[in-house]
Structures are given as structure tokens and as C-alpha cells.
PDB file of N, CA and C in Angstrom:
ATOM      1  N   UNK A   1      29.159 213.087  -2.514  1.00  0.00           N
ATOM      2  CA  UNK A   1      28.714 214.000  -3.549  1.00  0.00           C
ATOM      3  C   UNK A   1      27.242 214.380  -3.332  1.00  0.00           C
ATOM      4  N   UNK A   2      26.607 213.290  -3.178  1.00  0.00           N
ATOM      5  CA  UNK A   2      24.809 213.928  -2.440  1.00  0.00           C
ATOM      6  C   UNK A   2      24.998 214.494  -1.759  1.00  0.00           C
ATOM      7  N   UNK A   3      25.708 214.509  -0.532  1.00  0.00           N
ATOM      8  CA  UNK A   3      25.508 215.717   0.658  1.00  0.00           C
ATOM      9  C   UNK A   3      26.134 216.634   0.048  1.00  0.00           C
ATOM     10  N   UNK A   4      27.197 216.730  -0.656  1.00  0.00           N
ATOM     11  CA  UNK A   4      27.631 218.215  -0.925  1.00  0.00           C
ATOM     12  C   UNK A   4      26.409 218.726  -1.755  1.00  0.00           C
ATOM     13  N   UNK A   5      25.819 218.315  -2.551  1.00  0.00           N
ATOM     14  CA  UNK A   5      24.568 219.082  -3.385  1.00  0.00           C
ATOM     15  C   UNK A   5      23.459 219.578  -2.842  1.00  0.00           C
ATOM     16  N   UNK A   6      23.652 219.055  -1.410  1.00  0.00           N
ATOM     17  CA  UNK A   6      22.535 219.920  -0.612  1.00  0.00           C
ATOM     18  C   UNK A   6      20.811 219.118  -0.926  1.00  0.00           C
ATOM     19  N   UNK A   7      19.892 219.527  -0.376  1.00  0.00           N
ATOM     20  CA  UNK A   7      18.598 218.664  -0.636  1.00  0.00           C
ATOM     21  C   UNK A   7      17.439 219.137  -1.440  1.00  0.00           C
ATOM     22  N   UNK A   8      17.358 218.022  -2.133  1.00  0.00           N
ATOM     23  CA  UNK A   8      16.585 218.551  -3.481  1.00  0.00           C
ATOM     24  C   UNK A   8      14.969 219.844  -3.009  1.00  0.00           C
ATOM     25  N   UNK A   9      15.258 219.791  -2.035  1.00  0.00           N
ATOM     26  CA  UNK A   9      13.925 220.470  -1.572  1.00  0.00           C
ATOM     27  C   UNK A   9      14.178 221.583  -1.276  1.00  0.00           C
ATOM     28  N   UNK A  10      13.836 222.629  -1.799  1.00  0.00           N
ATOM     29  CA  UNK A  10      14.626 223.983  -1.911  1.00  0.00           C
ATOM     30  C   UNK A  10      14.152 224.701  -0.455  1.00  0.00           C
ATOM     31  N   UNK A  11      12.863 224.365   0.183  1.00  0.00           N
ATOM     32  CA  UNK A  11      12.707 225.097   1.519  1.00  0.00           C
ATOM     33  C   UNK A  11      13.297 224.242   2.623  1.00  0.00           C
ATOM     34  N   UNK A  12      14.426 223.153   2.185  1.00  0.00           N
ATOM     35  CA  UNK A  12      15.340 222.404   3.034  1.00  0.00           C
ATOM     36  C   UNK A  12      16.743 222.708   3.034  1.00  0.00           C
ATOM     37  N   UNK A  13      17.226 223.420   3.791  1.00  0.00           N
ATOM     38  CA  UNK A  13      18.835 223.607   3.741  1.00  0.00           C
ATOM     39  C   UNK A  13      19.805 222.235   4.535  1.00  0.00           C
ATOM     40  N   UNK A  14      20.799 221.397   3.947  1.00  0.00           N
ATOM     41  CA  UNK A  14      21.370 220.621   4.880  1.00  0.00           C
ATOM     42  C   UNK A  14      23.260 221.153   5.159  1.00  0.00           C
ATOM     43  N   UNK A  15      23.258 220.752   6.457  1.00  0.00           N
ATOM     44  CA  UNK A  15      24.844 221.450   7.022  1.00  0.00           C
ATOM     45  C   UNK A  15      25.164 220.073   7.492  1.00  0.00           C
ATOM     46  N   UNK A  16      26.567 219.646   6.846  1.00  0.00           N
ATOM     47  CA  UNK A  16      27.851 218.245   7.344  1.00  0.00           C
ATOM     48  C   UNK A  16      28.887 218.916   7.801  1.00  0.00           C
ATOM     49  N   UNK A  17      29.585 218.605   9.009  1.00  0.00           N
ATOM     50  CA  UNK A  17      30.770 219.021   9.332  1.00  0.00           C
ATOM     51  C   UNK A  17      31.233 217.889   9.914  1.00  0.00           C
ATOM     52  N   UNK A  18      32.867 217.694   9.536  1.00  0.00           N
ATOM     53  CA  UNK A  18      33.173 216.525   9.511  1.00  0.00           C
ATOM     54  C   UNK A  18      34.230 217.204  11.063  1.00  0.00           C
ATOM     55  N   UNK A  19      34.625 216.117  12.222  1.00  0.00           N
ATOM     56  CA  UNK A  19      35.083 216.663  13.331  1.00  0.00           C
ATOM     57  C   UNK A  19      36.950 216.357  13.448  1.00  0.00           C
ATOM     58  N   UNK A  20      37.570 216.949  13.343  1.00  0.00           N
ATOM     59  CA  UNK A  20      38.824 216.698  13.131  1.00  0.00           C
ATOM     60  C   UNK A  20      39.512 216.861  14.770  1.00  0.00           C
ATOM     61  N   UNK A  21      40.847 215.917  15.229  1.00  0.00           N
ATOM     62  CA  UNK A  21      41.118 216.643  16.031  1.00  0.00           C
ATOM     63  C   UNK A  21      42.202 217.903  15.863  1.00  0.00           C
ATOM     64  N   UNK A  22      42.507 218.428  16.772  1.00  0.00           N
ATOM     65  CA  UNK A  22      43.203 219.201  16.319  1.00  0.00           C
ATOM     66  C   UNK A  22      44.817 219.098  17.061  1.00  0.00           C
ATOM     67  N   UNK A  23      45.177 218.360  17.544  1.00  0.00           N
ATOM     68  CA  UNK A  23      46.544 217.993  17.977  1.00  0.00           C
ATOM     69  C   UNK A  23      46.894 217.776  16.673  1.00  0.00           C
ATOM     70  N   UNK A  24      46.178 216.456  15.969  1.00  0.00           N
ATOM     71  CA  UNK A  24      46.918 215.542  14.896  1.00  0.00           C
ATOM     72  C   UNK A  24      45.712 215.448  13.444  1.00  0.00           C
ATOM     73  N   UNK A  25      44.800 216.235  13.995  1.00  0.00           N
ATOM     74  CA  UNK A  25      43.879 216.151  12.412  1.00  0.00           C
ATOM     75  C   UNK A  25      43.472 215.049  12.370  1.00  0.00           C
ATOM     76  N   UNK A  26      43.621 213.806  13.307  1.00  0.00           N
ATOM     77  CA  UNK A  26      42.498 212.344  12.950  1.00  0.00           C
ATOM     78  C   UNK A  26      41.106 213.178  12.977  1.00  0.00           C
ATOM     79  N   UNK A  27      40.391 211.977  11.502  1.00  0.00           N
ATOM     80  CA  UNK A  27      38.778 212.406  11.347  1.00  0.00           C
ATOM     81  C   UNK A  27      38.120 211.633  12.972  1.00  0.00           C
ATOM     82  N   UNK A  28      37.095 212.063  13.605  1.00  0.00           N
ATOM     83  CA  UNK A  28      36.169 211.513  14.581  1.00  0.00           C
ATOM     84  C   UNK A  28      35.467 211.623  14.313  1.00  0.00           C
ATOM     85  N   UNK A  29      34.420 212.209  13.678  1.00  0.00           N
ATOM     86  CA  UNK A  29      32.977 211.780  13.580  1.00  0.00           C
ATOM     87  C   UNK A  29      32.410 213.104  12.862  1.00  0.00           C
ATOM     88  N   UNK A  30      31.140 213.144  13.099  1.00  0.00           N
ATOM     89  CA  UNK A  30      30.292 214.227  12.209  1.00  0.00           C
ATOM     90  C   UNK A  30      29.238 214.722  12.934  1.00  0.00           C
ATOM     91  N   UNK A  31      28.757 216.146  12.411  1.00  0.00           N
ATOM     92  CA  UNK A  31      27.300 216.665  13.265  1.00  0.00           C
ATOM     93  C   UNK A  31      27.049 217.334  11.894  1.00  0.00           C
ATOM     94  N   UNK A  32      25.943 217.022  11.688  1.00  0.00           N
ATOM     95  CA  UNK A  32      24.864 216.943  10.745  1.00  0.00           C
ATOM     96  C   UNK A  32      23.502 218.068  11.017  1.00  0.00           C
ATOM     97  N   UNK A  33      22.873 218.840  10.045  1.00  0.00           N
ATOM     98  CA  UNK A  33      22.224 219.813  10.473  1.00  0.00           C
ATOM     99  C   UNK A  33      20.836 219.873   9.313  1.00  0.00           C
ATOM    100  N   UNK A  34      19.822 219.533   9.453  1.00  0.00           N
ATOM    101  CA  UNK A  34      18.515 219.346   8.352  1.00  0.00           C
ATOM    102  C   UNK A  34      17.520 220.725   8.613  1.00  0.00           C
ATOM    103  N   UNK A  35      17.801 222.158   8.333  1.00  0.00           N
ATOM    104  CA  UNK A  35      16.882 223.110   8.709  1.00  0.00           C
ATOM    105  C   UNK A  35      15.961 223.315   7.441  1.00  0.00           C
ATOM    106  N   UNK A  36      14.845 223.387   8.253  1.00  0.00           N
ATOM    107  CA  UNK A  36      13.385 223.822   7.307  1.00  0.00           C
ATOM    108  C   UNK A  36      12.921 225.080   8.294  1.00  0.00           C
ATOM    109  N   UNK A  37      11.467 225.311   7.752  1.00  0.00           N
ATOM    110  CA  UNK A  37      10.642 226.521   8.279  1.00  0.00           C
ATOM    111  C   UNK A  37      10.595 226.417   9.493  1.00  0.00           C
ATOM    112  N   UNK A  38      10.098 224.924  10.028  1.00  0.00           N
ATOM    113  CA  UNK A  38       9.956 224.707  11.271  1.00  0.00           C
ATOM    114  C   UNK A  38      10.916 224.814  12.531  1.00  0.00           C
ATOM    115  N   UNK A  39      11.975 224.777  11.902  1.00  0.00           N
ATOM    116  CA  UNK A  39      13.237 224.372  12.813  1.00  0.00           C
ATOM    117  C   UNK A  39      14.668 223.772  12.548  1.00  0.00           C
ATOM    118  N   UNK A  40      15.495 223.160  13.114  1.00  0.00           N
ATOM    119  CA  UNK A  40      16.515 221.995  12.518  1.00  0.00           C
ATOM    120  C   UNK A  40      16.315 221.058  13.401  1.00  0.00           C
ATOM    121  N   UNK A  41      17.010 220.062  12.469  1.00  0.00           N
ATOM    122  CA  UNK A  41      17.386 218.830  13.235  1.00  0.00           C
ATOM    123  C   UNK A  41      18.554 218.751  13.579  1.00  0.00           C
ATOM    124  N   UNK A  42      19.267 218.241  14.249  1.00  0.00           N
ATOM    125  CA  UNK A  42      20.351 218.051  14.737  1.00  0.00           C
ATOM    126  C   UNK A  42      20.877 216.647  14.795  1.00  0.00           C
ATOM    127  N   UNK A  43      22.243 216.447  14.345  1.00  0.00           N
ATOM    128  CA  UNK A  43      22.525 215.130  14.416  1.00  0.00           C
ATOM    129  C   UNK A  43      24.158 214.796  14.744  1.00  0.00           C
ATOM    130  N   UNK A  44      24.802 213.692  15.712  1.00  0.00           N
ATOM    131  CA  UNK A  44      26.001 213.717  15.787  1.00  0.00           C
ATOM    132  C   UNK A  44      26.440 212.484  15.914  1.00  0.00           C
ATOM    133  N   UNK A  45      27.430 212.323  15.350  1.00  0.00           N
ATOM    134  CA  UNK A  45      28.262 210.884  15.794  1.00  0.00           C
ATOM    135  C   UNK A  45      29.926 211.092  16.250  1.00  0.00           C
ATOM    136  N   UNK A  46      30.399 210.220  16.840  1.00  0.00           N
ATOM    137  CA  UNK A  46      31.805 210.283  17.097  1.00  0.00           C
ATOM    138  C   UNK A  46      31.956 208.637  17.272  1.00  0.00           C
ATOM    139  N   UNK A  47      33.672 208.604  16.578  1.00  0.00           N
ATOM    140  CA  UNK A  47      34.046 207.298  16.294  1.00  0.00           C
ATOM    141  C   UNK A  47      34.059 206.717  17.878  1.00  0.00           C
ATOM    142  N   UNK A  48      33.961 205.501  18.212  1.00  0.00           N
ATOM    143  CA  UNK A  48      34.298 204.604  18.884  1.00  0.00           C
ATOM    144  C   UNK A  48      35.852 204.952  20.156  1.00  0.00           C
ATOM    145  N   UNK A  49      36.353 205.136  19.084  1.00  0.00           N
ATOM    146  CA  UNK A  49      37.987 205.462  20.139  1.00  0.00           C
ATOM    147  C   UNK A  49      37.945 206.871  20.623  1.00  0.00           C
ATOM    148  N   UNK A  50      37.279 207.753  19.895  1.00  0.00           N
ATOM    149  CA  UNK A  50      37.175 208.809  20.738  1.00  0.00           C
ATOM    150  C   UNK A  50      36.063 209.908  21.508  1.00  0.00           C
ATOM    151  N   UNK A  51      35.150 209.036  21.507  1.00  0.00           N
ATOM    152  CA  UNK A  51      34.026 208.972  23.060  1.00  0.00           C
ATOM    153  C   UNK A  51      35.068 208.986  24.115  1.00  0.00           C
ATOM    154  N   UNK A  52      33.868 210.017  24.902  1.00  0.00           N
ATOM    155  CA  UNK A  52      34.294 210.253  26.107  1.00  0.00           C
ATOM    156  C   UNK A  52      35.017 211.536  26.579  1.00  0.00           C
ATOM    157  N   UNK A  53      35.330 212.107  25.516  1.00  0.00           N
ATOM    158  CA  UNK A  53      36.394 213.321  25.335  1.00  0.00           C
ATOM    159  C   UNK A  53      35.718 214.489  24.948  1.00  0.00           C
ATOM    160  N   UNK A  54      34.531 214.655  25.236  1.00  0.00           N
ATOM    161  CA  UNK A  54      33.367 215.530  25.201  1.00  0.00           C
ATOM    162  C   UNK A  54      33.614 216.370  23.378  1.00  0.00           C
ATOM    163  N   UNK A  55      33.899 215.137  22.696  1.00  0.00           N
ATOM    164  CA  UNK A  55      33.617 216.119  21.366  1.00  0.00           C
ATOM    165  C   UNK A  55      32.291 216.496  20.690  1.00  0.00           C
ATOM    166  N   UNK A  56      31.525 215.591  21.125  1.00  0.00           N
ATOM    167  CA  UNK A  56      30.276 215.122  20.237  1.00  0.00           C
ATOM    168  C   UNK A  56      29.645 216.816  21.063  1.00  0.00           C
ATOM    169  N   UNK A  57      29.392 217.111  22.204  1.00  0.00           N
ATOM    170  CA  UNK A  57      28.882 217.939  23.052  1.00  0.00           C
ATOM    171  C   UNK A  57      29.807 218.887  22.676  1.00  0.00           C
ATOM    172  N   UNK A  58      31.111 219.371  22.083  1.00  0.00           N
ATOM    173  CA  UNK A  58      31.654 220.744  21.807  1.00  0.00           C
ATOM    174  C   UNK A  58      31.047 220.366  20.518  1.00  0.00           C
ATOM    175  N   UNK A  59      31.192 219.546  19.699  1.00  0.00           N
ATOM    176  CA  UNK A  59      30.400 219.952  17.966  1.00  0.00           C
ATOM    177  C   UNK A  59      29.119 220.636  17.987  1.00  0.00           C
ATOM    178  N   UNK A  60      28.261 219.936  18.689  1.00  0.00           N
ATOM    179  CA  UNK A  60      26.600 220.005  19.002  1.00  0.00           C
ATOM    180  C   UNK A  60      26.483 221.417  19.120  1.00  0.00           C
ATOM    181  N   UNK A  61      26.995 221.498  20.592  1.00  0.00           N
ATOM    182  CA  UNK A  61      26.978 223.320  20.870  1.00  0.00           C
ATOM    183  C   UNK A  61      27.190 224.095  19.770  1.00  0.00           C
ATOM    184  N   UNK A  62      28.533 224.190  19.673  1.00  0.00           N
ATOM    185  CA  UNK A  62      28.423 224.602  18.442  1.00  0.00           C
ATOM    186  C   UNK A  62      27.990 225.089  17.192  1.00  0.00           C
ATOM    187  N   UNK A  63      27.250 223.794  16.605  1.00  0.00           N
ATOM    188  CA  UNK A  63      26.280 223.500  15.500  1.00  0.00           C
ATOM    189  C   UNK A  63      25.146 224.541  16.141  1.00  0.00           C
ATOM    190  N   UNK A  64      24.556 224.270  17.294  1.00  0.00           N
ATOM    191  CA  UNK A  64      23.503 225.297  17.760  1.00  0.00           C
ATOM    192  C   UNK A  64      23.383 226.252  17.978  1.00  0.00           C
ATOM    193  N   UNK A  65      25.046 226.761  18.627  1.00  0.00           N
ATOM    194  CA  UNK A  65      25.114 228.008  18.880  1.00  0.00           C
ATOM    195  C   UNK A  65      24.978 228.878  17.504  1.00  0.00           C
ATOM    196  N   UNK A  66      25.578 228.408  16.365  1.00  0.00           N
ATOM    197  CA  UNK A  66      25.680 228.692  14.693  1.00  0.00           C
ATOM    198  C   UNK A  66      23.981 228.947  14.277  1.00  0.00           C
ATOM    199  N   UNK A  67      22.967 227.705  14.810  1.00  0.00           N
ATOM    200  CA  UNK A  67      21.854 227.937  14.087  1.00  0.00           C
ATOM    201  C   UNK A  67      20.889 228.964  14.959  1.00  0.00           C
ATOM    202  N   UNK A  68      21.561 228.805  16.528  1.00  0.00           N
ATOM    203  CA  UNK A  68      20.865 229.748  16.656  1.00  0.00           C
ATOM    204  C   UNK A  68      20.721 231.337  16.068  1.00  0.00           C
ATOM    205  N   UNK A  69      22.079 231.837  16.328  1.00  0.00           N
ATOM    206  CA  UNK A  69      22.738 233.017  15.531  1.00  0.00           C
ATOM    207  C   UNK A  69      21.999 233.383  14.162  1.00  0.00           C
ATOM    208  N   UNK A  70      21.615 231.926  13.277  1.00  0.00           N
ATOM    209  CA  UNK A  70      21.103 232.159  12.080  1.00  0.00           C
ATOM    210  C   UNK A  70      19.443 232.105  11.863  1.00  0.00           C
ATOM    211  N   UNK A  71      18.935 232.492  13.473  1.00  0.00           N
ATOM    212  CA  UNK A  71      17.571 232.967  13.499  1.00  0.00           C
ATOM    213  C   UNK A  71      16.627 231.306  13.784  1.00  0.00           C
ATOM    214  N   UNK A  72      17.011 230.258  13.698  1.00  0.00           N
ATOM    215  CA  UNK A  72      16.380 229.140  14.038  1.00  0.00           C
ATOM    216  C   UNK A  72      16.024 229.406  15.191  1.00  0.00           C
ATOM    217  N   UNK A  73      14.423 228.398  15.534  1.00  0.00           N
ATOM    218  CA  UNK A  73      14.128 228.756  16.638  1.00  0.00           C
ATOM    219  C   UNK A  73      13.781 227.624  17.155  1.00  0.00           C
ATOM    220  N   UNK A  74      13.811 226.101  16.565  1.00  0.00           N
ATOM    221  CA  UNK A  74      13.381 225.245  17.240  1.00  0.00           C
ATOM    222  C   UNK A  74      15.076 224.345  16.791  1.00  0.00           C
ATOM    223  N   UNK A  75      15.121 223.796  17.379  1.00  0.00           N
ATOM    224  CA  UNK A  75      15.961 222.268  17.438  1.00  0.00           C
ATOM    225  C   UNK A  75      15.268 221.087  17.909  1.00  0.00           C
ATOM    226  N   UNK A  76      15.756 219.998  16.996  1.00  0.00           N
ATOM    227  CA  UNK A  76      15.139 218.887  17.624  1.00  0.00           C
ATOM    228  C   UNK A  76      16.339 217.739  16.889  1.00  0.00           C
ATOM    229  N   UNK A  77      16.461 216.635  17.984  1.00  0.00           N
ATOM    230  CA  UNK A  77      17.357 215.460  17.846  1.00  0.00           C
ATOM    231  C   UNK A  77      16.601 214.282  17.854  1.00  0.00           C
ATOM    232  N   UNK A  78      16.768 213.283  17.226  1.00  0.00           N
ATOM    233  CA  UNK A  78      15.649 211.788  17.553  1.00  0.00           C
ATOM    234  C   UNK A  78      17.349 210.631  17.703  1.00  0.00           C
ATOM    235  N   UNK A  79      16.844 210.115  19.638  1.00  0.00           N
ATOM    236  CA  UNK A  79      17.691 209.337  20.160  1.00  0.00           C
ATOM    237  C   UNK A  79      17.023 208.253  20.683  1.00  0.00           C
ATOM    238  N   UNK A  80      17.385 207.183  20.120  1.00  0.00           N
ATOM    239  CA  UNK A  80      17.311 205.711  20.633  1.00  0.00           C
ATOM    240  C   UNK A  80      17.435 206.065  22.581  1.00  0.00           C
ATOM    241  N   UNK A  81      16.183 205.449  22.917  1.00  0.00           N
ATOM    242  CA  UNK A  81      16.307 205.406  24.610  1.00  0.00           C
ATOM    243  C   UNK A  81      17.567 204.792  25.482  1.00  0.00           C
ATOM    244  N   UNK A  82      18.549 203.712  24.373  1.00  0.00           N
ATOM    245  CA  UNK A  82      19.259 202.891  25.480  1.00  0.00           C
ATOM    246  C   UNK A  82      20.666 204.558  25.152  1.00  0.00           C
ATOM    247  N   UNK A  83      20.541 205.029  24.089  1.00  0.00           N
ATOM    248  CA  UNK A  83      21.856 205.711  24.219  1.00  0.00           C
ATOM    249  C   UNK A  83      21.866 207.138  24.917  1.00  0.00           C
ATOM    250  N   UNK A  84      22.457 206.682  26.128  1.00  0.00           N
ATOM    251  CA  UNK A  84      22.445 207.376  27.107  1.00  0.00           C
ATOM    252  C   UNK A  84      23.342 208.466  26.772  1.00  0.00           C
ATOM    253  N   UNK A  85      24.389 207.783  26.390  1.00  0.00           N
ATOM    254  CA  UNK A  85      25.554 209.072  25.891  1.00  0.00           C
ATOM    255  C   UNK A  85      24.791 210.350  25.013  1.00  0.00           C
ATOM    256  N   UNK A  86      24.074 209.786  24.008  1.00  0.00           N
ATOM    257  CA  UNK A  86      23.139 211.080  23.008  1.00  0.00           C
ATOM    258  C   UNK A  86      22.501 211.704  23.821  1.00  0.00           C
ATOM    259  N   UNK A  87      21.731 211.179  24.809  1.00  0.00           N
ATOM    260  CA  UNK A  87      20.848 211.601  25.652  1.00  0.00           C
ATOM    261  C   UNK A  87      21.660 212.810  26.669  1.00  0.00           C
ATOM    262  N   UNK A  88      22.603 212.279  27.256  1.00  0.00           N
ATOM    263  CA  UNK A  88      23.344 213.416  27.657  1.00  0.00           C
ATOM    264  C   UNK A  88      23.743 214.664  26.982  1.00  0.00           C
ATOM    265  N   UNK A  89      23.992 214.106  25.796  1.00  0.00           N
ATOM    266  CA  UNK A  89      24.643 215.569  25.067  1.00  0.00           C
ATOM    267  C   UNK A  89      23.329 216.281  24.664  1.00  0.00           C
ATOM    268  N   UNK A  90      22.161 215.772  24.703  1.00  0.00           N
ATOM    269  CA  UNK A  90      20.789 216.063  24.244  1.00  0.00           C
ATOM    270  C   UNK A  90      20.536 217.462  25.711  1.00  0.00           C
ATOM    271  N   UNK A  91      20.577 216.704  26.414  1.00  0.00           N
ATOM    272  CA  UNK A  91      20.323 217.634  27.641  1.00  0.00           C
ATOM    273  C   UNK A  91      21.593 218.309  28.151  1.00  0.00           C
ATOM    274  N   UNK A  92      22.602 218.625  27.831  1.00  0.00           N
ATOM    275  CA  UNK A  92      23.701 219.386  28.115  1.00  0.00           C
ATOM    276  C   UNK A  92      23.241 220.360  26.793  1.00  0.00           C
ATOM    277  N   UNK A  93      22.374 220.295  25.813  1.00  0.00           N
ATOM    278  CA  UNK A  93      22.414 221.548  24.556  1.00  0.00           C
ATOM    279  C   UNK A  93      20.969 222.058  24.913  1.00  0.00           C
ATOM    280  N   UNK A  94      20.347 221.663  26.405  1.00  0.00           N
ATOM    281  CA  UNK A  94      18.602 222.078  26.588  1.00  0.00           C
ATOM    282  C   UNK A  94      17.674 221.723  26.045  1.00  0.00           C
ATOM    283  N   UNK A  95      17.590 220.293  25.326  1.00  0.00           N
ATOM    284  CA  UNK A  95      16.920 219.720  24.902  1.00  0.00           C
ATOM    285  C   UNK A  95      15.821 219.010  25.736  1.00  0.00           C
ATOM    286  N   UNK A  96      14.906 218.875  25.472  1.00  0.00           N
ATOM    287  CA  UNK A  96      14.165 217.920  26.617  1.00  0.00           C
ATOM    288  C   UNK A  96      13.252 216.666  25.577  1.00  0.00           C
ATOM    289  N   UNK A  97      13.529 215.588  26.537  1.00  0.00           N
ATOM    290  CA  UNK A  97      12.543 214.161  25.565  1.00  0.00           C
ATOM    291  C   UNK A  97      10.712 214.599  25.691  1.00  0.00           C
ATOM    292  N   UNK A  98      10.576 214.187  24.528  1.00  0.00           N
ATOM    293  CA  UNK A  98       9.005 214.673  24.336  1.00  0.00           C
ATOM    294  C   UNK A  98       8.154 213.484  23.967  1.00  0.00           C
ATOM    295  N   UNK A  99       7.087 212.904  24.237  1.00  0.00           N
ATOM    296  CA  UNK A  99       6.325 211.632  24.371  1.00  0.00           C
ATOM    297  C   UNK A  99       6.772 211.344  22.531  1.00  0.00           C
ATOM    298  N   UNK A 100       6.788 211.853  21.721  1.00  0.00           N
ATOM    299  CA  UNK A 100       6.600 211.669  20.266  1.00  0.00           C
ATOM    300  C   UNK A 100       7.521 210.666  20.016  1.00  0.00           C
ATOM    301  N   UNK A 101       7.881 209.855  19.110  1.00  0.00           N
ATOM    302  CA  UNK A 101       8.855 209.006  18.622  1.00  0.00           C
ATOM    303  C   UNK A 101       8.562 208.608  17.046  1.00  0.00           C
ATOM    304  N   UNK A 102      10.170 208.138  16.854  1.00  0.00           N
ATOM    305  CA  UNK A 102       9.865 207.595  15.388  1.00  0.00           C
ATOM    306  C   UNK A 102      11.264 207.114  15.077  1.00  0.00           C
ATOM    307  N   UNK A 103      10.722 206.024  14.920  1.00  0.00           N
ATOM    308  CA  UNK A 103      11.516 204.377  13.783  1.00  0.00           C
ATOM    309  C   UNK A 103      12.048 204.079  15.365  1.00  0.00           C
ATOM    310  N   UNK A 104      11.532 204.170  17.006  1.00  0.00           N
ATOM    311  CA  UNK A 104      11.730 203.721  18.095  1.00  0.00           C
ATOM    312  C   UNK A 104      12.896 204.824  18.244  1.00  0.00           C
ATOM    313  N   UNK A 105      12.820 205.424  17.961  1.00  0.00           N
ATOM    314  CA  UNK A 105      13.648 206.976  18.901  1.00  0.00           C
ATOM    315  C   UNK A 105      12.793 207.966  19.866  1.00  0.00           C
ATOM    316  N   UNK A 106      12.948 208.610  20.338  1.00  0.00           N
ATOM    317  CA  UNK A 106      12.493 209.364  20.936  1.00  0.00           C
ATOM    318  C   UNK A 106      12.834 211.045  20.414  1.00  0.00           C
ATOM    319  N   UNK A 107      12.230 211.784  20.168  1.00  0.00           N
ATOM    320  CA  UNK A 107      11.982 213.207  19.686  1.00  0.00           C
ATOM    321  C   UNK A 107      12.689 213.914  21.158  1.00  0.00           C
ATOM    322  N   UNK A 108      13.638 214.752  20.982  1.00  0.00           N
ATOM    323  CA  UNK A 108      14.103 215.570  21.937  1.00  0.00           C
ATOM    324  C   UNK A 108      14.041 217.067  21.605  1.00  0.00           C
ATOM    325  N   UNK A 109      13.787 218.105  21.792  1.00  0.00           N
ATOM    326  CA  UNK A 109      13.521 219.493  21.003  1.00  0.00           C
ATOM    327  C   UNK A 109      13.553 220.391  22.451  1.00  0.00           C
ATOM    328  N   UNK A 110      14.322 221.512  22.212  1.00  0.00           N
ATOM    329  CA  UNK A 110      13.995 222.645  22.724  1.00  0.00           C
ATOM    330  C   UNK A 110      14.407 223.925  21.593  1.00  0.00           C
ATOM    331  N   UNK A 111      13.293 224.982  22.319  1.00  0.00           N
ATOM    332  CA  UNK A 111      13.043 226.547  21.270  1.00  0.00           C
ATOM    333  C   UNK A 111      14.166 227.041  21.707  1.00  0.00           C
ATOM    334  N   UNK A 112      14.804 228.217  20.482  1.00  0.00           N
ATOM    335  CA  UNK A 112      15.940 228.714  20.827  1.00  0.00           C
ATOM    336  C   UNK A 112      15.886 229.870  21.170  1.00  0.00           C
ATOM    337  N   UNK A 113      16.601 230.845  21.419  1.00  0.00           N
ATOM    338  CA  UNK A 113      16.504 232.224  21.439  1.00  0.00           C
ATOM    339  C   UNK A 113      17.861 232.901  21.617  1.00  0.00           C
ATOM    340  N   UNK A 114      18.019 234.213  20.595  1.00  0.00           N
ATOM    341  CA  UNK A 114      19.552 234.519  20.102  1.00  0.00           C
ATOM    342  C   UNK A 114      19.857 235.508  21.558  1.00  0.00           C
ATOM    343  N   UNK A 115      21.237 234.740  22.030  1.00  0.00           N
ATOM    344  CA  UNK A 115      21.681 235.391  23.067  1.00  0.00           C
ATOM    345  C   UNK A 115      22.000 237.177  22.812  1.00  0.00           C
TER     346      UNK A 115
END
């Protein structure tokens, strides 16, 4: 019910999409979207059993290709260094790691521009 109400901060828009498959409709995971003035954040998870099956990287795209379209111009993801898997999908969406960090993540961001 909090995420559906969106964030109390009116120059904060937040986007949940929950990832279904589509053979059989099992839930897998979520990509998550925090846009302000500056940019969005970007965020994704996928369950355990179904890693590996490049969903997390078709959501992501996705999610970006959407914010790009909607005039965003920065993206940025914050990934723990050992998870390599984020890190991949980080740099398969043109992201690049940037010295900055926070709570021991690493800041990944690249500028967008509408195809």
C-alpha cells in the first residue's frame, strides 16, 4: 500500500513493476524506478530460481528504455562490488561504476539520450 501511494515528496515520482513470466505467470522479481529532477534510480531483483534467464537485463532495459522516452537524462544504480551479476546488467544498460559509494555500494550512472 506505501508503494502504491507513491512518495510523499511531490518532486519524487516512484515506478514498481512486478516481473511475471509469461509461459505460466510465476511472479520473479521486481525493477523499481525513484525519478527526481536530477535523474532516476534504477533498481532490480529476480528470485533465486530464475537467474540466469536474462530477465533482470530485459526488465532493466526496458524500465530505461520507458524513462528514457519520458525525457530522463541521467540513470543511476548503487551495486554491492561482489555482485557481479548486477554489475553485468549495469553495463549491458551503459552504465559505468563511478569512484562514489554508499552504505558500501558502488554508484553506477550513465546520461541518456532519446533515440
Amino acid at each position: 500500500a506505501r508503494l502504491a501511494a507513491g512518495s510523499p515528496d511531490p518532486a519524487e515520482a516512484w515506478g514498481n513493476w512486478v516481473l511475471r513470466l509469461r509461459a505460466d505467470g510465476a511472479l520473479t522479481g521486481y525493477v523499481q524506478t525513484t525519478v527526481r529532477p536530477g535523474g532516476a534510480e534504477l533498481a532490480w531483483v529476480v528470485g533465486t530460481p530464475w537467474q540466469r534467464r536474462g530477465l533482470a537485463t530485459e526488465a532493466a532495459r526496458t524500465l530505461l528504455a520507458h524513462l528514457t522516452a519520458a525525457g530522463v537524462t541521467t540513470a543511476v544504480a548503487h551495486i554491492h562490488p561482489d555482485h557481479h551479476a548486477s554489475a553485468a546488467i549495469a553495463r549491458t544498460l551503459g552504465l559505468c561504476p563511478t569512484a562514489d559509494t554508499q552504505d558500501g555500494e558502488t554508484r553506477w550512472q550513465a546520461g541518456l539520450t532519446r533515440p
